[in-house]
Protein backbone atom coordinates (compact mmCIF):
# COMPACT_ATOMS: atom_id res chain seq x y z
CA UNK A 1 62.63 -101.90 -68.05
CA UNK A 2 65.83 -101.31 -69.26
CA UNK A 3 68.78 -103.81 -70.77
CA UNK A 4 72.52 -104.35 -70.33
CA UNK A 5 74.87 -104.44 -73.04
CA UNK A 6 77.76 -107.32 -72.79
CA UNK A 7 80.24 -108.49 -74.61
CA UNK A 8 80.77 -112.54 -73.96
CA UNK A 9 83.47 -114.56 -75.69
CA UNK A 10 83.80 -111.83 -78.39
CA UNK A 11 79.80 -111.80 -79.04
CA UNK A 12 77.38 -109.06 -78.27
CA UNK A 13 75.09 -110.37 -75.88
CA UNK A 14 72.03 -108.29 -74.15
CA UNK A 15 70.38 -108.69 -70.76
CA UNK A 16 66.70 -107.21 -70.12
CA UNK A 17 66.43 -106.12 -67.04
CA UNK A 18 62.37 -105.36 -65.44
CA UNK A 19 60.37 -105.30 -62.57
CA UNK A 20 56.95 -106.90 -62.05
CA UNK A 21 53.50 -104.94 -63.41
CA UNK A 22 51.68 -105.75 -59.80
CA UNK A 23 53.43 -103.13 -57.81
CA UNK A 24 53.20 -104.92 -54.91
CA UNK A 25 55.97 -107.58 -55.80
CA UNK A 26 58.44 -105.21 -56.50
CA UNK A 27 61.52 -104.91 -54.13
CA UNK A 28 62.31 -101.80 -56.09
CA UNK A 29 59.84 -98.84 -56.53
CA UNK A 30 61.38 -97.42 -59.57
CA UNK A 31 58.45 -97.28 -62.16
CA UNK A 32 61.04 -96.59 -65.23
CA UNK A 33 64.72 -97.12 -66.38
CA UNK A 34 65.38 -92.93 -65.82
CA UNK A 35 64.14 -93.41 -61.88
CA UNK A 36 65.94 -96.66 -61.63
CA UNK A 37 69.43 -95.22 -62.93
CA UNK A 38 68.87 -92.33 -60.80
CA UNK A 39 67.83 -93.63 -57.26
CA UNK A 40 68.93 -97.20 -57.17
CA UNK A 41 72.33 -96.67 -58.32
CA UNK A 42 73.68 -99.30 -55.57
CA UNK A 43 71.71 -101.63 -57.14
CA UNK A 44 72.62 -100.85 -60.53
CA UNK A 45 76.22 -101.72 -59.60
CA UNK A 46 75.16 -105.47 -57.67
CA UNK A 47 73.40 -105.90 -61.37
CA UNK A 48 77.08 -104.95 -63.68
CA UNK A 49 78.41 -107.19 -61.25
CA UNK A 50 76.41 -110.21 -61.23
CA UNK A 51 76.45 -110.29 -64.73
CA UNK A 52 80.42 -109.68 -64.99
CA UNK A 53 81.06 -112.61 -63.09
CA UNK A 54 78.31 -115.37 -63.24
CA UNK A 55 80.36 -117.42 -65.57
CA UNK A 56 83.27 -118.74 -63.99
CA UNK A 57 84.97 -119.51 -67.01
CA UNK A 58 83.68 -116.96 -69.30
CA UNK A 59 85.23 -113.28 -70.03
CA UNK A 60 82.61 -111.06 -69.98
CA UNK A 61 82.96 -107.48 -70.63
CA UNK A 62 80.36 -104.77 -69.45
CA UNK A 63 79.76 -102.04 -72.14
CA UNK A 64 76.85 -99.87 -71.39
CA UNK A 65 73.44 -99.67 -69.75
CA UNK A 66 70.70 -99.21 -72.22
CA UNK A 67 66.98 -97.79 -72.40
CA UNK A 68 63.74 -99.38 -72.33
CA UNK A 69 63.34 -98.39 -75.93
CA UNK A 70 66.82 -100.67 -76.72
CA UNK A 71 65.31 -103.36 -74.52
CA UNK A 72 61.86 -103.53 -76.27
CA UNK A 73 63.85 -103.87 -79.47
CA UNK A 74 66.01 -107.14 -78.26
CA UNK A 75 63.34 -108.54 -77.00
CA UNK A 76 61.37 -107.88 -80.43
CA UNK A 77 64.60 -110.04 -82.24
CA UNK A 78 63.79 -112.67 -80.29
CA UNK A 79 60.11 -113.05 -81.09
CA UNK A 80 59.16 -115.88 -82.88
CA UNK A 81 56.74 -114.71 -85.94
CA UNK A 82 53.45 -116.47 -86.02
């Protein structure tokens, strides 16, 4: 798991990126952010990309790729409490 780090319309905005537990649906074998950055690195630029231009309309600026550590966090923020 790792996350991206955008900037959209002049906001910070954050996009986790993961692979399914059951190793058997994953397309890619990386089993952490480290192995993903390091032997998919193809893929990691089809991913900057996709995100850079899914909004038509939108500017979207790419900033940085992030850990799973950082993405554990935003998705933490989003939690609703109980």
């Amino acid at each position: 798991m790792g996350s991206l780090a955008f900037e959209d319309a002049g906001e910070k905005d954050s996009k986790i990126i993961a692979v399914p537990i059951e190793e058997h649906l994953r397309t890619i074998k990386a089993k952490s952010y480290r192995r993903f950055k390091e032997e998919y690195v193809k893929a990691k630029l089809i991913v900057e990309l996709w995100f850079l231009n899914y909004k038509e309309r939108s500017i979207v600026e790419f900033n940085s790729w992030r850990d799973k550590e950082t993405a554990k966090t935003e998705i933490e923020k989003w939690q609703i409490s109980k």
